[in-house]
C-alpha atoms as a PDB file:
ATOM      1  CA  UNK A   1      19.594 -22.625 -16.502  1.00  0.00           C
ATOM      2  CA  UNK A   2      17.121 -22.492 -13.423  1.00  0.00           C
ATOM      3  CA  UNK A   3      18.653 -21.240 -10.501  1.00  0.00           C
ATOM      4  CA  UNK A   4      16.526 -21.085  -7.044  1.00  0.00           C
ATOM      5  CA  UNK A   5      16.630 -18.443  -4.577  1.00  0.00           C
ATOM      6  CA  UNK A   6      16.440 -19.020  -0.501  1.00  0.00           C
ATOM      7  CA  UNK A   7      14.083 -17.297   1.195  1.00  0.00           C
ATOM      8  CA  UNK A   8      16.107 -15.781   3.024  1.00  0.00           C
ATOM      9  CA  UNK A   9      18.677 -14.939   0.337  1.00  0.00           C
ATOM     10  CA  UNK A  10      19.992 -11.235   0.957  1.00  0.00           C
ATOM     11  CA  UNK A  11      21.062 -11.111  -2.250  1.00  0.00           C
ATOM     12  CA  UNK A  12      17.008 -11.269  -3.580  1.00  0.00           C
ATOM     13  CA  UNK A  13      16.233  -8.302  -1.068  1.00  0.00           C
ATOM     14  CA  UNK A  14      19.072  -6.025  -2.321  1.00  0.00           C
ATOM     15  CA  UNK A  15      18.303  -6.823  -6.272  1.00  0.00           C
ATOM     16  CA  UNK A  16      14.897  -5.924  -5.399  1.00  0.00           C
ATOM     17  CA  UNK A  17      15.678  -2.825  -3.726  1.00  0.00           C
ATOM     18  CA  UNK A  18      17.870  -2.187  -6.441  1.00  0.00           C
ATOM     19  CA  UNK A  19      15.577  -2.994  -9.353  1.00  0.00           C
ATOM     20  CA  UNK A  20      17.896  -5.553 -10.498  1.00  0.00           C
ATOM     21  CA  UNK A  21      16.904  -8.498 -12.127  1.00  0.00           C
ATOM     22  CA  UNK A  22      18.034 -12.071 -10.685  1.00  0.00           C
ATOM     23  CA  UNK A  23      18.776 -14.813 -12.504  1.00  0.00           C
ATOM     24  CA  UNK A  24      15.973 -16.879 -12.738  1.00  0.00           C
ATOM     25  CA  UNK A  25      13.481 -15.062 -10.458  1.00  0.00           C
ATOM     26  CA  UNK A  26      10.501 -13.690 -12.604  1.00  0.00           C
ATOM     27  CA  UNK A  27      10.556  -9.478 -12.251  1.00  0.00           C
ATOM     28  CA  UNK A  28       8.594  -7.381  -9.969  1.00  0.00           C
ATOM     29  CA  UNK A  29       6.938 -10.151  -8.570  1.00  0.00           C
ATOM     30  CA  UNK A  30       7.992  -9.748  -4.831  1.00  0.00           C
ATOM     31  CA  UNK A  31       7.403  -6.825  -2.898  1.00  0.00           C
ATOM     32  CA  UNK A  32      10.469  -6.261  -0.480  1.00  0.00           C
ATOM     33  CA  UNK A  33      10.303  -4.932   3.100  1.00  0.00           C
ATOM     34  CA  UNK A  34      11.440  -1.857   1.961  1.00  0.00           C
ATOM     35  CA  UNK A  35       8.215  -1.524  -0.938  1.00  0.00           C
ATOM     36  CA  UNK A  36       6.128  -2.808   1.886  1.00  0.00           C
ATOM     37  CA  UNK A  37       7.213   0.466   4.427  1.00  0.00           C
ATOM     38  CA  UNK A  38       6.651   2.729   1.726  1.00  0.00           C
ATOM     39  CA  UNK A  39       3.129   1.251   0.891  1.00  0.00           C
ATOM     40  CA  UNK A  40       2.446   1.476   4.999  1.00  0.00           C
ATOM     41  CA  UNK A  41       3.614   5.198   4.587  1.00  0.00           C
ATOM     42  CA  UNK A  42       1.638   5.783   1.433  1.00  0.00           C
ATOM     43  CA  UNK A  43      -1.908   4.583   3.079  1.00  0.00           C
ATOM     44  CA  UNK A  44      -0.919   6.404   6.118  1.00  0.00           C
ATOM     45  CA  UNK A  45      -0.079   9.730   3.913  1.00  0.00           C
ATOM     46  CA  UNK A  46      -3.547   8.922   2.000  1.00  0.00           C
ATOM     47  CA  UNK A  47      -5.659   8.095   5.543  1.00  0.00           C
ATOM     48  CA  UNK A  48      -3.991  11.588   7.271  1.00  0.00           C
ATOM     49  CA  UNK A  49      -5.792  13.139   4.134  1.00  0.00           C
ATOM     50  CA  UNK A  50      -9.114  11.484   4.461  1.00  0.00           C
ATOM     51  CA  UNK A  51      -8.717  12.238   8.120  1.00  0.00           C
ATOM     52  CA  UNK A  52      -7.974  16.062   7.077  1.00  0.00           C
ATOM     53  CA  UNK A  53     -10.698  16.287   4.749  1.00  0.00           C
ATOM     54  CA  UNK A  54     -13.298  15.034   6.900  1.00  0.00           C
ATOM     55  CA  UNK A  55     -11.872  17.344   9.382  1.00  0.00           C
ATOM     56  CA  UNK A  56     -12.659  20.136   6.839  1.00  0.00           C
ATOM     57  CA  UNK A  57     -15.866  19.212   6.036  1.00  0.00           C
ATOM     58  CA  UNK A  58     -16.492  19.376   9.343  1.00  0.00           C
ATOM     59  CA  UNK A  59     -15.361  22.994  10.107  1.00  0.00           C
ATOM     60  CA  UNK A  60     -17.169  24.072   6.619  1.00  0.00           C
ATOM     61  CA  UNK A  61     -20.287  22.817   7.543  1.00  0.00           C
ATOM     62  CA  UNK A  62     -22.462  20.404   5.617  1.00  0.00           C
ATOM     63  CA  UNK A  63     -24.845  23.127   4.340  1.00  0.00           C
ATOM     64  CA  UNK A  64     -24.739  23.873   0.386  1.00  0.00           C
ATOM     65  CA  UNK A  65     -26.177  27.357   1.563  1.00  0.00           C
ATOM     66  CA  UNK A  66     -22.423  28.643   0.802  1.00  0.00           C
ATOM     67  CA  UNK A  67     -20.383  25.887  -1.041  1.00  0.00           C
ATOM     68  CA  UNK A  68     -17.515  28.568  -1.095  1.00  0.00           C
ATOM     69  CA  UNK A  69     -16.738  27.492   2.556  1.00  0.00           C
ATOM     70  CA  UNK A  70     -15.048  24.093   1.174  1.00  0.00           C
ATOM     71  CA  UNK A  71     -12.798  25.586  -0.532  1.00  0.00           C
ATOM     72  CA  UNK A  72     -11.910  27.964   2.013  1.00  0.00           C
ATOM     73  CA  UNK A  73     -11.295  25.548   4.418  1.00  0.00           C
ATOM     74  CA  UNK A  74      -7.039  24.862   5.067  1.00  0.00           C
ATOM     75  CA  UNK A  75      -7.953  21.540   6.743  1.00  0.00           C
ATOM     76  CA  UNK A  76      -9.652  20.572   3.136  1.00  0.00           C
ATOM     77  CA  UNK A  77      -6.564  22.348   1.244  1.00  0.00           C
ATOM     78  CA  UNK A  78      -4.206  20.219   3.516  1.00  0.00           C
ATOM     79  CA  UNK A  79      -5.670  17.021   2.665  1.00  0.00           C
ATOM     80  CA  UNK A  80      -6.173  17.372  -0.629  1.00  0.00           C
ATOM     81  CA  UNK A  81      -2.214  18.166  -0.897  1.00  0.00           C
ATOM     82  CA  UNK A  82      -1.235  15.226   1.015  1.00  0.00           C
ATOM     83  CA  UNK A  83      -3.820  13.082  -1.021  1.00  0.00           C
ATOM     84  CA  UNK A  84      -2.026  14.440  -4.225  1.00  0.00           C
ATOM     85  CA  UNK A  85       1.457  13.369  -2.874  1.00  0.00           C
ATOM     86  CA  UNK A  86       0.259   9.780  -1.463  1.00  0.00           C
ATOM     87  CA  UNK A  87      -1.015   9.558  -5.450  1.00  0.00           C
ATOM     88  CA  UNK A  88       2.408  10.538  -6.873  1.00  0.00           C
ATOM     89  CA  UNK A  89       4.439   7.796  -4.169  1.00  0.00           C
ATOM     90  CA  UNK A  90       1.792   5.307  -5.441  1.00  0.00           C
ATOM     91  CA  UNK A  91       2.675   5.691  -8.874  1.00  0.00           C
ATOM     92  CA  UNK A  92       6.101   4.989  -8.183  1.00  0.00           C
ATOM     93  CA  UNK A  93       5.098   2.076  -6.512  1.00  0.00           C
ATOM     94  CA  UNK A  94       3.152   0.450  -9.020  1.00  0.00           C
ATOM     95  CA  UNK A  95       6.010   1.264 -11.731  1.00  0.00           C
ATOM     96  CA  UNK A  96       7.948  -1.194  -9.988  1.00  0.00           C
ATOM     97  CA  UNK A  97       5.548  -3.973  -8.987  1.00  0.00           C
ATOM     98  CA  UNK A  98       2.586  -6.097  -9.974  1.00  0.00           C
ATOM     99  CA  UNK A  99      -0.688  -4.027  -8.747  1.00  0.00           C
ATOM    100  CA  UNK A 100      -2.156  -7.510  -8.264  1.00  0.00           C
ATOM    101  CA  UNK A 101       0.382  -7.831  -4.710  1.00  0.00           C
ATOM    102  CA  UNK A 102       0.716  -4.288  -4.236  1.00  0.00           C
ATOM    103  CA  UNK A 103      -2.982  -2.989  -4.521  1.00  0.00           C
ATOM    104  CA  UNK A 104      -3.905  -5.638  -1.662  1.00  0.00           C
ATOM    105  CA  UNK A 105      -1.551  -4.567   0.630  1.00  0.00           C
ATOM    106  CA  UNK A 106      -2.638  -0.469  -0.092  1.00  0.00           C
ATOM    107  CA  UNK A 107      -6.228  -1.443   0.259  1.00  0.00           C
ATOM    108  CA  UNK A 108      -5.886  -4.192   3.283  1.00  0.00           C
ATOM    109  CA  UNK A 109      -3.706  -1.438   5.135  1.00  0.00           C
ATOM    110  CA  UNK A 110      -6.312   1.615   4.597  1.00  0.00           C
ATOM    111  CA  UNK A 111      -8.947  -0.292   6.170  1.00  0.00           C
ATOM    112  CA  UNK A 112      -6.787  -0.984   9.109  1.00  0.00           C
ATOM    113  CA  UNK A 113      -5.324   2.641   9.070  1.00  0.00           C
ATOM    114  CA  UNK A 114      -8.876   4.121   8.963  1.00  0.00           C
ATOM    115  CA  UNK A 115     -10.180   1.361  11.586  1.00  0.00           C
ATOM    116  CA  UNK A 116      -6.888   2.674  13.831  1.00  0.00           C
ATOM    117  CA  UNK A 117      -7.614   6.465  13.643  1.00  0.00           C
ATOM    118  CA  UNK A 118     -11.502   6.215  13.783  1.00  0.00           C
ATOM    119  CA  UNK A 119     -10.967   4.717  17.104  1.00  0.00           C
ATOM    120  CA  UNK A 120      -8.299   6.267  18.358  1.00  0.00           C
ATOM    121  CA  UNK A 121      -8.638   9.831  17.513  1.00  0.00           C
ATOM    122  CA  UNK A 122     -12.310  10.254  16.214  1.00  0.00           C
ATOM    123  CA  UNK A 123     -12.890   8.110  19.436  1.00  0.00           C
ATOM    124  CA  UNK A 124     -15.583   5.734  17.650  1.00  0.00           C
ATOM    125  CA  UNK A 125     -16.347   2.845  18.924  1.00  0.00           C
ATOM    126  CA  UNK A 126     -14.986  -0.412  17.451  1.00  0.00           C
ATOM    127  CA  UNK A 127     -17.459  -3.307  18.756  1.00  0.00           C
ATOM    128  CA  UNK A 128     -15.745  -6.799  18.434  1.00  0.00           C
ATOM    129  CA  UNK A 129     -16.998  -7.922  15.190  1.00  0.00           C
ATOM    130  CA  UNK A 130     -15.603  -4.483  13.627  1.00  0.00           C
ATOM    131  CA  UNK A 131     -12.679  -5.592  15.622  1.00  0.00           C
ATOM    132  CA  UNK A 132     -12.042  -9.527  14.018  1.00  0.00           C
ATOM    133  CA  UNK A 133     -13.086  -8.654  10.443  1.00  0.00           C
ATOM    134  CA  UNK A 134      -9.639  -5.992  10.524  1.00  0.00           C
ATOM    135  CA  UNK A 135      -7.574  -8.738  11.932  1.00  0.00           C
ATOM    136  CA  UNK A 136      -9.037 -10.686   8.910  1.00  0.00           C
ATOM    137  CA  UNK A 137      -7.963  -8.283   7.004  1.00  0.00           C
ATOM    138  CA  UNK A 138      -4.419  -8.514   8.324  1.00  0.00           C
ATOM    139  CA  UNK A 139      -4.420 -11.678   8.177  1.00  0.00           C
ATOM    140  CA  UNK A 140      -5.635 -11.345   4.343  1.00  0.00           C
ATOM    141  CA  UNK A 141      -2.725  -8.916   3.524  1.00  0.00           C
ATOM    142  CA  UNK A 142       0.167 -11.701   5.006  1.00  0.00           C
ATOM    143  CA  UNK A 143      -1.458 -14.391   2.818  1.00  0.00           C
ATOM    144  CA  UNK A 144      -1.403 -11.855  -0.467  1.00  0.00           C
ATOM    145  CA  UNK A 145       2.363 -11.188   0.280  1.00  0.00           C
ATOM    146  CA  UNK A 146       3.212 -14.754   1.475  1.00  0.00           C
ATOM    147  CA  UNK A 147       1.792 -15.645  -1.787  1.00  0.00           C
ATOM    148  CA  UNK A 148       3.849 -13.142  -4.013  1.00  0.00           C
ATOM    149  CA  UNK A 149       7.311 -14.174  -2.165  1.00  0.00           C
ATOM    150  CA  UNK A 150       6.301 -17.706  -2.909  1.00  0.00           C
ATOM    151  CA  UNK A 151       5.625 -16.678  -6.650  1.00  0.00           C
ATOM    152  CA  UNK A 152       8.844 -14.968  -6.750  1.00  0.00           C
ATOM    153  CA  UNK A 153      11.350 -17.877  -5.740  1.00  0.00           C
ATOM    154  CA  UNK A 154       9.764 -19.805  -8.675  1.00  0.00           C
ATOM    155  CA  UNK A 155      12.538 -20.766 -11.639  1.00  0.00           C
ATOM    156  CA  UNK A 156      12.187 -19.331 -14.637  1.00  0.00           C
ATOM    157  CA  UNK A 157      12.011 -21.388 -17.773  1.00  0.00           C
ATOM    158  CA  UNK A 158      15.185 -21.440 -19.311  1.00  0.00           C
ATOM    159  CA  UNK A 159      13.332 -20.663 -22.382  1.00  0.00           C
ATOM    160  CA  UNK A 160      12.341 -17.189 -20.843  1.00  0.00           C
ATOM    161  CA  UNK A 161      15.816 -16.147 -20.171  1.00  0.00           C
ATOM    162  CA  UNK A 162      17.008 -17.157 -23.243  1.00  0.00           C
ATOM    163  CA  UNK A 163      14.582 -14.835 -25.204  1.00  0.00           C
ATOM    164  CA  UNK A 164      15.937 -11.516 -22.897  1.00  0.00           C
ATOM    165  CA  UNK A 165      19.472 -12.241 -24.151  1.00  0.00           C
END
């Protein structure tokens, strides 16, 4: 029996929270507001790193007259440990979703993360074209999850559910 889901169905948020399966809604194939903050936190956690690392690289120097000096740098130790824990929360996140709507969203946001912090703390400057191709890229990441809630509220062939029980 096909059953069809609302979009805005609370029940379909709190299953997928949950890790519940729904009657008649494919698994994993939505990516809830709640995966979606964590994935925002993740590239944020990964960025902070990259933003460590070059910070490091920095104070080390970009001489290979004493390659010691990387390692001895705590801005490079710091992001490396924050890279390592963005990697372990995006494992978790793609044990619970389909990397084809969660790897968009990682990637999309990393480019506008890194556009953010270049500008506002490395004070680059971000000329208009820079400037449209990240709201693209915003505008890329709503389509990719638009697309996966769409997916999502989809019936599943009775035939399907019938081979699970």
């Amino acid at each position: 029996m096909s059953h069809f889901l609302a979009p805005g169905d609370e029940y379909l948020y709190a299953s997928i929270a949950s890790n519940r399966s729904i009657p008649g809604v494919a698994p994993d194939t939505i990516i809830s507001l709640t995966m979606i903050l964590i994935i925002i936190a993740i590239t944020l956690l990964a960025n902070l790193a990259d933003y460590l690392l070059k910070r490091g690289a920095i104070e080390a120097g970009s001489s290979l007259a004493d390659p010691l000096s990387i390692f001895l740098a705590p801005w490079i130790w710091m992001g490396a440990l924050l890279g390592i824990i963005a990697m372990a929360t995006w494992v978790y996140v793609l044990g619970r979703h389909q990397i084809s709507h969660a790897y968009p969203v990682f990637v999309g946001l990393g480019f506008v993360n890194i556009t953010a912090i270049s500008w506002l703390i490395l004070k680059e400057d971000i000329g208009p074209q820079r400037l449209a191709g990240t709201i693209l890229i915003l505008a890329g990441i709503v389509i990719v999850h638009l697309q996966s809630r769409s997916e999502s509220l989809k019936p599943v062939r009775s035939s399907d559910t019938e081979a699970d029980d």
